[in-house]
Protein backbone atom coordinates (compact mmCIF):
# COMPACT_ATOMS: atom_id res chain seq x y z
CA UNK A 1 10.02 8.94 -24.34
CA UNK A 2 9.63 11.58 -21.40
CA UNK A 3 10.94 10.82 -17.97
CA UNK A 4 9.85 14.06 -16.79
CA UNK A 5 6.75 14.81 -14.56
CA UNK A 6 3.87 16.43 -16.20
CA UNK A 7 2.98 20.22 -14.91
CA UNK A 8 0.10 18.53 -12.84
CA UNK A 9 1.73 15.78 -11.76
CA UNK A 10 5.06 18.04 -10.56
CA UNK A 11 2.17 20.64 -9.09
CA UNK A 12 0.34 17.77 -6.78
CA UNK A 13 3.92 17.01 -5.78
CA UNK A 14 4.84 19.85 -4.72
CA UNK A 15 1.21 19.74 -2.79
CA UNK A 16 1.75 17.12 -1.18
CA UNK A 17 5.75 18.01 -0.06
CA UNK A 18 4.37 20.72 1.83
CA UNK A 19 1.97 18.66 3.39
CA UNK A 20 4.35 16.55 4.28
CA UNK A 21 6.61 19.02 5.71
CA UNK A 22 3.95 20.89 7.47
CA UNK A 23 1.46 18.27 9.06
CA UNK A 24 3.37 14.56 8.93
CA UNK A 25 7.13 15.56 9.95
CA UNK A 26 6.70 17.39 13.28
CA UNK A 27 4.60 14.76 14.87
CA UNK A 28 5.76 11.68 12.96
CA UNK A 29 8.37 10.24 15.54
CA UNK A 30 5.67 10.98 18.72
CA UNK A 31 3.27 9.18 16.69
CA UNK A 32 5.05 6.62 15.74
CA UNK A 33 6.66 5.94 19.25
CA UNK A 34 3.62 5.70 21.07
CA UNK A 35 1.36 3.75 18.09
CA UNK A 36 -1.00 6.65 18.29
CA UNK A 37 -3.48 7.21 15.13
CA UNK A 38 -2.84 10.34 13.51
CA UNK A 39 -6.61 11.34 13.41
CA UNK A 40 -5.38 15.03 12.68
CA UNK A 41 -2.88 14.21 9.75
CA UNK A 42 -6.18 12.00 8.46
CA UNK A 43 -8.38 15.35 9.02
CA UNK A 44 -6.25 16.79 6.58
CA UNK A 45 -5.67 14.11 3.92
CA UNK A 46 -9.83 14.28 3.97
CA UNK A 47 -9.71 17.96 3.23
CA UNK A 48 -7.06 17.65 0.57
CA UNK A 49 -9.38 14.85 -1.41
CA UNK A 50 -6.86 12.42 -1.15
CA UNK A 51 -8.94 9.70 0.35
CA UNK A 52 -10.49 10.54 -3.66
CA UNK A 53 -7.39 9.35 -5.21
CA UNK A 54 -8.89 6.89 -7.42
CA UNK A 55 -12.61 7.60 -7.21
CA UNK A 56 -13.95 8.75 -10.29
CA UNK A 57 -14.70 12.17 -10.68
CA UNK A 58 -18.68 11.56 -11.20
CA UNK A 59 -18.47 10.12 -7.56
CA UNK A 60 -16.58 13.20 -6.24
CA UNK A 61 -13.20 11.73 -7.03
CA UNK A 62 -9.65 12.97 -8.38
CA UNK A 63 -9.72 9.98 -10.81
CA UNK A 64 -5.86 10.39 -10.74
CA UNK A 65 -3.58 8.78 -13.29
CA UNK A 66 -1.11 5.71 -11.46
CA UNK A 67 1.80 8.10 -11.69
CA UNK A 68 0.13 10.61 -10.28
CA UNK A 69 -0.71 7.99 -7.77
CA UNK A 70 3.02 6.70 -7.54
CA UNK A 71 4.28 10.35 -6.59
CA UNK A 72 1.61 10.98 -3.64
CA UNK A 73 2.55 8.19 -1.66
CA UNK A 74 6.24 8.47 -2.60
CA UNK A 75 6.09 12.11 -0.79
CA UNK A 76 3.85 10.98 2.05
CA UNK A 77 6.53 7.85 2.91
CA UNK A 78 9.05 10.36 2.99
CA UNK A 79 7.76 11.59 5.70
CA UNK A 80 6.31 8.73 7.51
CA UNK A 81 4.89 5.56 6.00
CA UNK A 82 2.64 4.60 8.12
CA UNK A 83 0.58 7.41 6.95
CA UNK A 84 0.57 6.18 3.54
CA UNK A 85 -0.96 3.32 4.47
CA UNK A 86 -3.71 4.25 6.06
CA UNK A 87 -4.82 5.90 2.07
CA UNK A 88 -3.16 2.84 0.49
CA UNK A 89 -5.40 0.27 1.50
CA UNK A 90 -8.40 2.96 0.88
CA UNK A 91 -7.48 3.34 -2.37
CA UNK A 92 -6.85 -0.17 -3.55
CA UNK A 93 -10.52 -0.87 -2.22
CA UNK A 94 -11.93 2.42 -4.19
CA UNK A 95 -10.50 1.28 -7.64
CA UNK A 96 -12.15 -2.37 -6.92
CA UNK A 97 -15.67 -0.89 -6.27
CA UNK A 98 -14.87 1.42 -9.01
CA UNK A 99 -13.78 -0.81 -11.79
CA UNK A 100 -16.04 -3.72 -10.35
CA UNK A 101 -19.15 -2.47 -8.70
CA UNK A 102 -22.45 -2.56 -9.73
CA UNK A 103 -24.07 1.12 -10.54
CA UNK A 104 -25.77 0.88 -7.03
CA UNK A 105 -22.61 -0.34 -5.40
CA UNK A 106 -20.41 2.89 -6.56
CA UNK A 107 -23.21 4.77 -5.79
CA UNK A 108 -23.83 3.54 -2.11
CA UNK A 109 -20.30 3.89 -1.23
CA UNK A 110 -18.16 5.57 -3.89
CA UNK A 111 -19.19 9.79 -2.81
CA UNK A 112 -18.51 8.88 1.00
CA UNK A 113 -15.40 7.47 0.92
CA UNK A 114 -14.09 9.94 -1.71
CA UNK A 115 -14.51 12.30 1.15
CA UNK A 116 -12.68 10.68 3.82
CA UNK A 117 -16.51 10.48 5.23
CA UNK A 118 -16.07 6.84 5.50
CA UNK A 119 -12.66 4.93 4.70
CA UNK A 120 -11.99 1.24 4.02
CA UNK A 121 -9.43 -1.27 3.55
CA UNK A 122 -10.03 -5.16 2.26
CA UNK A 123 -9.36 -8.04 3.96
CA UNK A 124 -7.64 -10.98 2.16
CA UNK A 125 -5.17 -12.34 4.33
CA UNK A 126 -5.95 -14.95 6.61
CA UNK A 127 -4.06 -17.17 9.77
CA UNK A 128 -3.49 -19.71 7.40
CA UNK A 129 -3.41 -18.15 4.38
CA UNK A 130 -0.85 -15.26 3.18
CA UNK A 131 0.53 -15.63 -0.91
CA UNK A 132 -1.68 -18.22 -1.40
CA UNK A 133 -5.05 -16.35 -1.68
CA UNK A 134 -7.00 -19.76 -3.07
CA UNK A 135 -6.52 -21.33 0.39
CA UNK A 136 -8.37 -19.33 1.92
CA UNK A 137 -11.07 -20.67 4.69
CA UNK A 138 -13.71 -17.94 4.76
CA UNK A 139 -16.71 -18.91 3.53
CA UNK A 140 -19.97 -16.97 2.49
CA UNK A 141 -23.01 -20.00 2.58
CA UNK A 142 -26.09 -18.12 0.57
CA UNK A 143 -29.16 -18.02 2.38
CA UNK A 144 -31.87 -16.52 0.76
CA UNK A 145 -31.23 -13.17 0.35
CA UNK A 146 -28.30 -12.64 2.48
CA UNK A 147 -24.82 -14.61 2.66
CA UNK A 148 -23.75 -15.91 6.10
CA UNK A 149 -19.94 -15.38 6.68
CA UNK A 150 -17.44 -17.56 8.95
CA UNK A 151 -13.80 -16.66 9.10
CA UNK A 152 -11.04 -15.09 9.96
CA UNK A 153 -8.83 -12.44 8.85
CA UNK A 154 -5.57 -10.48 9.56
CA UNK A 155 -3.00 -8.16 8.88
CA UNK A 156 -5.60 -5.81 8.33
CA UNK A 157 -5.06 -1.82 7.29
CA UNK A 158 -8.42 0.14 8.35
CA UNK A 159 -10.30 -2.57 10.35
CA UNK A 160 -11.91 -0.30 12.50
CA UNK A 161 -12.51 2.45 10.26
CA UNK A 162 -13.78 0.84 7.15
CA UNK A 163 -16.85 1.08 6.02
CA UNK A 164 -17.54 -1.18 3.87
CA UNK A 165 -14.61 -3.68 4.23
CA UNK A 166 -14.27 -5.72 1.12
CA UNK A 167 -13.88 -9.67 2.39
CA UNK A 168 -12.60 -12.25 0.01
CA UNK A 169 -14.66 -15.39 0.66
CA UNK A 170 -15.71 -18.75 -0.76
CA UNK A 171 -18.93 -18.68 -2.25
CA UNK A 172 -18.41 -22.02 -3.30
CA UNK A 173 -15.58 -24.00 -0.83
CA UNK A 174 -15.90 -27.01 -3.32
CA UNK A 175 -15.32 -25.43 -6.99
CA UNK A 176 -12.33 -26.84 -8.43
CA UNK A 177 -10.07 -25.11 -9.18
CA UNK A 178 -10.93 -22.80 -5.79
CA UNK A 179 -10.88 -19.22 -7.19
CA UNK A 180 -13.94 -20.63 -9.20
CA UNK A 181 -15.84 -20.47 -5.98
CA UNK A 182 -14.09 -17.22 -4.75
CA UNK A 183 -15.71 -14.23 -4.77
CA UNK A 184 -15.64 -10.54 -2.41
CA UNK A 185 -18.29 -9.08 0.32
CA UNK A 186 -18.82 -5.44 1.08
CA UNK A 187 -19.25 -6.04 4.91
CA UNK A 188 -20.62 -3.62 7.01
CA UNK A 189 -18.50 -4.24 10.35
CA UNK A 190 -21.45 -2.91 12.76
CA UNK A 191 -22.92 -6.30 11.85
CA UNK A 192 -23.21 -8.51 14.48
CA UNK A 193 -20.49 -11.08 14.54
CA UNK A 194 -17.87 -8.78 13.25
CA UNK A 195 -15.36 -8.82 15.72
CA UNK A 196 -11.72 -6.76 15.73
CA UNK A 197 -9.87 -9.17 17.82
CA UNK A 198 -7.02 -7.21 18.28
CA UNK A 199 -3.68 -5.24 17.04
CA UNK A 200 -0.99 -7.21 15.98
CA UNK A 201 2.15 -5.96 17.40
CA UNK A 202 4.87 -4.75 15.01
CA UNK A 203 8.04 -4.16 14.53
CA UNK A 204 7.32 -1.47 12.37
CA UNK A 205 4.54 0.60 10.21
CA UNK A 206 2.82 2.04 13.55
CA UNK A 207 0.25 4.16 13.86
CA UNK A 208 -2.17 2.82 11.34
CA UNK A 209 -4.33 0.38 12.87
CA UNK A 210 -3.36 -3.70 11.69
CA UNK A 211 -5.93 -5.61 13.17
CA UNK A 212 -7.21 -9.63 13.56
CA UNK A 213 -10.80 -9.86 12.71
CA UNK A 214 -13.27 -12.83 12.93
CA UNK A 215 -16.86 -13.25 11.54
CA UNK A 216 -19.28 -15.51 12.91
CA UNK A 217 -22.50 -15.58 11.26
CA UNK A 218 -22.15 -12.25 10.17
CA UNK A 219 -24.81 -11.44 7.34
CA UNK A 220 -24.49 -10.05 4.33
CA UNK A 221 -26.99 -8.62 2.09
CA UNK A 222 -26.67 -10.69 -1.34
CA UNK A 223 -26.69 -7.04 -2.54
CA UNK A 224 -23.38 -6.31 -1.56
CA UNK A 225 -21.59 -8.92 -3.43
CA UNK A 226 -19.03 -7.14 -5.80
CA UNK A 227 -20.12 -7.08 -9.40
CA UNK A 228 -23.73 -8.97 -8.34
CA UNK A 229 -21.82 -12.12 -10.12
CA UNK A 230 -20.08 -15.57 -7.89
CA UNK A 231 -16.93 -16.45 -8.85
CA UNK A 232 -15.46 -13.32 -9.63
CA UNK A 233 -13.72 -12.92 -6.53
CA UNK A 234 -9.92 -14.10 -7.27
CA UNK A 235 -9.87 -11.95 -10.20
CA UNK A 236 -11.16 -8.49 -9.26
CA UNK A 237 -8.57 -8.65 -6.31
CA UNK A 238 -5.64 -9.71 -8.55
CA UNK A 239 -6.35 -6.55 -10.88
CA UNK A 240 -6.28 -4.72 -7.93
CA UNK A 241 -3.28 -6.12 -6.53
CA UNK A 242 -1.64 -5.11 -9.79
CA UNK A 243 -2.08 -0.88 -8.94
CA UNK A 244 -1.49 -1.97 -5.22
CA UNK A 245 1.59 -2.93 -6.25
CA UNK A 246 2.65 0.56 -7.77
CA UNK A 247 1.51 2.01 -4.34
CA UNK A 248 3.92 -0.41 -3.09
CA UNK A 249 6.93 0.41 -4.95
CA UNK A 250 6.02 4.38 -4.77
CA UNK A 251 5.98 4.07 -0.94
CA UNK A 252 9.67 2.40 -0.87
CA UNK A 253 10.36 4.95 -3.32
CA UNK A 254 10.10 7.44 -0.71
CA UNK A 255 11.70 5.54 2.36
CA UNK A 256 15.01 5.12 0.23
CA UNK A 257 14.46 8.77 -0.99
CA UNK A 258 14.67 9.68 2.31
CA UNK A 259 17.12 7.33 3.84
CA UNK A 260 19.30 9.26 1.30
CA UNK A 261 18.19 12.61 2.13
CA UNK A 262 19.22 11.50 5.90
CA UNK A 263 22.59 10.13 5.22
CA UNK A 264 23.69 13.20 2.69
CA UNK A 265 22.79 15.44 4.75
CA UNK A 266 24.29 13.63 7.93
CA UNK A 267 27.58 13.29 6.21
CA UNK A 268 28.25 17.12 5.52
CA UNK A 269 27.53 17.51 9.26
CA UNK A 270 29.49 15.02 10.94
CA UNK A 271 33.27 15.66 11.45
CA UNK A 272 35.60 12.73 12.07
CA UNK A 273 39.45 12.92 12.40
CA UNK A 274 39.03 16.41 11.76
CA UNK A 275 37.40 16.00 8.35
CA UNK A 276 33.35 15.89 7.33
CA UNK A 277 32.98 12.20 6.70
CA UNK A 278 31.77 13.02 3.52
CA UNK A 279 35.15 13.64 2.32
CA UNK A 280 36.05 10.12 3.07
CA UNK A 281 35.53 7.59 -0.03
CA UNK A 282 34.09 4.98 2.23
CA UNK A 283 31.27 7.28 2.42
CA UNK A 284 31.37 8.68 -0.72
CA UNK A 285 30.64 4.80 -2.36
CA UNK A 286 27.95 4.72 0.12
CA UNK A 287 26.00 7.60 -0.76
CA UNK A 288 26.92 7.19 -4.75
CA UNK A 289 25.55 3.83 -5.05
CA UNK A 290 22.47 4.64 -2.89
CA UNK A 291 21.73 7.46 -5.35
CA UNK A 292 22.31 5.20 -8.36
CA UNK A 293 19.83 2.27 -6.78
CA UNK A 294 17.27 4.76 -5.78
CA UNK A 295 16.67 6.91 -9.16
CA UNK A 296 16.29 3.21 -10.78
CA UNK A 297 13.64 1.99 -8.11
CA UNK A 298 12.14 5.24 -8.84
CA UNK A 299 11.91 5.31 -13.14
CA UNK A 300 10.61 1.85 -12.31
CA UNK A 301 7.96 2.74 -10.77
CA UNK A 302 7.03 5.46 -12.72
CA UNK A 303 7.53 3.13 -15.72
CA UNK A 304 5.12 0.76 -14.34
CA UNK A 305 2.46 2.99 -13.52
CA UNK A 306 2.86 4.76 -16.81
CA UNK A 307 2.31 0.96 -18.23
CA UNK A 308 -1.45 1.17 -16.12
CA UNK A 309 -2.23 4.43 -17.15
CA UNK A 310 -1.69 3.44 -20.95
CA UNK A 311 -4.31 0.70 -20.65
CA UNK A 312 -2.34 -2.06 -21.11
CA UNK A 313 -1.42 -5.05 -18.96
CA UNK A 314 1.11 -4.40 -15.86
CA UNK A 315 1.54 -7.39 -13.95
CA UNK A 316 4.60 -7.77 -14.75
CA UNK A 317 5.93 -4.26 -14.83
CA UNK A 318 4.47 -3.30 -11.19
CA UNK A 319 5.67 -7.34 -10.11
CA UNK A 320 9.46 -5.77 -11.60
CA UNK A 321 8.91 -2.37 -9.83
CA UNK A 322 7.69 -3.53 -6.65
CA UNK A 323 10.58 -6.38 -5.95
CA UNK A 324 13.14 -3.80 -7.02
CA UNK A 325 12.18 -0.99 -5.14
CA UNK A 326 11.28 -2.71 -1.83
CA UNK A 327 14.76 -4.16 -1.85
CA UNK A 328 16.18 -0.75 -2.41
CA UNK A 329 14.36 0.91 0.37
CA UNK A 330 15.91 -1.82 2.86
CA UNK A 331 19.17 -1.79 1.82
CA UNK A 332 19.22 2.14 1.55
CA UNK A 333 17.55 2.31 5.11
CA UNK A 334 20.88 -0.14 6.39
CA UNK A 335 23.10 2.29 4.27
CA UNK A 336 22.27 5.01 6.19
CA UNK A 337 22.23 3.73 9.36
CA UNK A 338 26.04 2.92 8.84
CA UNK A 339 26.54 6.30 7.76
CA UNK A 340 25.00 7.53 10.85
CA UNK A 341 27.27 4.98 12.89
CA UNK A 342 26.46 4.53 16.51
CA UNK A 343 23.46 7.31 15.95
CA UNK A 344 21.36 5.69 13.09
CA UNK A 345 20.60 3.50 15.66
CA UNK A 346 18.88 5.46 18.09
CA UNK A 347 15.64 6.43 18.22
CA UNK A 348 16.49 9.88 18.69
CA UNK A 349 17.16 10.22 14.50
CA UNK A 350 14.85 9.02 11.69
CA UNK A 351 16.98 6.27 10.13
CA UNK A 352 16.14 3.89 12.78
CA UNK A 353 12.46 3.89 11.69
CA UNK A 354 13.26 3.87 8.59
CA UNK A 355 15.36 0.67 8.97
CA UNK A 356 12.14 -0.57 10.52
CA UNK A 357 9.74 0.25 8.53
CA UNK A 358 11.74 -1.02 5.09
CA UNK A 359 11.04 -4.85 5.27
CA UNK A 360 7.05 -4.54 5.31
CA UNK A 361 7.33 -3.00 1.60
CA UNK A 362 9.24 -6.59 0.54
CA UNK A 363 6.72 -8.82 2.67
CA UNK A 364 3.69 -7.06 1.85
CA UNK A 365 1.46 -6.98 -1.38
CA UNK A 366 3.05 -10.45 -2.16
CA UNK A 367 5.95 -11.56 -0.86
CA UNK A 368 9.11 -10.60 -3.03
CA UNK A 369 9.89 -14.05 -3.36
CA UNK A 370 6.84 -14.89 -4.70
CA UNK A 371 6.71 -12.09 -6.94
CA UNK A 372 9.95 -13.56 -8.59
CA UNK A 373 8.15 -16.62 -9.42
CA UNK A 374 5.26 -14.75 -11.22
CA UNK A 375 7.70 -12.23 -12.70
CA UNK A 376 10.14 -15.49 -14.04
CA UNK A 377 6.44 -17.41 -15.46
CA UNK A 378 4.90 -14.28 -17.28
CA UNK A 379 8.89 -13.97 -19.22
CA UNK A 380 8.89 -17.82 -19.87
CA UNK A 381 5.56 -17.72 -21.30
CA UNK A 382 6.04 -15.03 -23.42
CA UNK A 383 2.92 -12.55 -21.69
CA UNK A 384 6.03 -10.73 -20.78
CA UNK A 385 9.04 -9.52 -22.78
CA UNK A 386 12.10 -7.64 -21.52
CA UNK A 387 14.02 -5.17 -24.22
């Protein structure tokens, strides 16, 4: 049992830390403040391969291992997680064309968007449909060579810059039960009908583009459905849920990391009654059980994505990781704003975006609550076994 980094693994880190500190942290408040899309910091990632993450290396990939994976966008949140996102959805769509593409599918698409030549993103949620993936209304009605889509989409990472942008639709609307008749669409959005509606407004995770989308008529070759097989749909996106997930937990990783970082170093610098506040025990609990919480969201993670890389089934493990550390990021984020006092909530230091950015990691990728369920049913069941 090894709970250290590997010499690769601690070498990309230290990559990607100086990144970080170079390119993300002097322009990550101005970016985030005005919503503006950091096309330079995405320059970069493109240069570094990192839009390659999870490409194989025949396509021009890094092929990286999950903990590899975990510790890249742990280091990137630190410095602003928005960024993170904008490779997070990327990647999530590059394993599912990986793992599930036909050879001309990976081929088409797989070399470009290792690059950061093209990007993408995938498109599951819907108005009326959020955790509950089989109620979704999209449809895809085959004819003849070519599917004809109808639907609508949102909360989408990437709408404007993917290319393709996986769509999970019903092939079938009447299969019983639904995710029978489920299956994805690489959708070129230069097809007519493809429409980016708009941006939804949020409270936090700015910069990255999260977009409304509607398709009306739009046509898809009967080429570019995933796999060449109906039906397949549900499962290909759970799988890739699963390493979303790890992404997930790896990105809260890094807010509470820094949300730490912030009120540590705060502390030693503030002076209150003539004393650092550091010295004071109030504080001292604070910053004691923040560090406890966050080096367990953190071997979590890692303990999850090991779980992945060993080939063996994670559901459970990432569903464990990615509740814990979510949860963990928002209360660390509150921590340090109390820590900070009357200043952690200004916009002037980074724990107020922190604070705002927190929740999206225990909404997003299923909802924590959810989660719960899924995590409880896999231990009842026995696919699942704690100890």
């Amino acid at each position: 049992m090894d709970f250290e980094l590997s010499d690769e693994q601690r070498l990309l880190r230290d990559t990607i830390r100086a990144f970080v500190n170079a390119e993300i942290r002097p322009v990550a408040r101005e970016f985030e403040a005005s919503g503006q899309y950091p096309e330079q910091i995405v320059a970069v990632m493109a240069k570094m391969g990192l839009f390659g993450l999870l490409v194989p290396e025949e396509y021009g990939g890094m092929a990286a291992d999950m903990v590899s994976l975990a510790v890249v966008f742990e280091e990137i949140s630190r410095g602003w997680m928005g960024v993170a996102g904008i490779i997070g959805s990327h990647s999530l769509s590059c394993w599912m064309i990986a793992r599930f593409g036909t050879h001309e599918q990976k081929r088409a698409h797989l070399p470009a968007l290792a690059s950061g030549e093209r990007r993408t993103g995938i498109a599951l949620t819907e108005p009326g449909a959020g955790s509950d993936l089989q109620g979704i209304a999209t449809t895809a009605r085959k004819d003849g060579d070519r599917y004809l889509v109808n639907g609508a989409k949102t909360w989408i990472t990437n709408a404007r810059h993917a290319n393709p942008l996986p769509v999970l639709v019903k092939t079938d609307p009447s299969a019983s039960p639904p995710h029978k008749g489920m299956s994805v669409l690489l959708v070129d959005p230069a097809t007519p009908g493809f429409e980016v509606v708009r941006d939804l407004p949020k409270l936090g995770y700015r910069g990255p583009e999260t977009c409304e989308i509607t398709l009306d008529d739009v046509a898809v070759p009967a080429g570019n459905l995933l796999g060449g097989t109906q039906g397949r749909g549900l499962q290909q996106v759970l799988a890739a849920l699963e390493k979303g997930r790890v992404n997930i937990a790896a990105r809260a990783v890094g807010v509470a990391q820094e949300a730490y970082d912030q009120a540590l170093r705060y502390s030693g610098q503030r002076e209150a009654f003539g004393r650092k506040i550091s010295d004071f025990q109030a504080v001292q609990l604070k910053l004691a059980d923040m560090a406890m919480k966050l080096q367990a969201a953190r071997l979590l993670t890692y303990w999850a994505a090991s779980r992945a890389d060993a080939g063996r089934r994670a559901d459970l493990e990432s569903g464990l990781a990615k509740v814990y550390a979510s949860e963990v990021a928002q209360e660390c984020a509150f921590t340090a704003m109390q820590v900070h006092g009357g200043y952690g909530y200004s916009r002037e230091f980074t724990v107020e975006r922190l604070y705002r950015d927190a929740p999206l990691m225990v909404i997003g990728e299923g909802t924590n609550d959810i989660l719960r369920t899924v995590i409880a049913e896999s231990l009842i069941d026995g696919r699942g076994m704690i100890g």
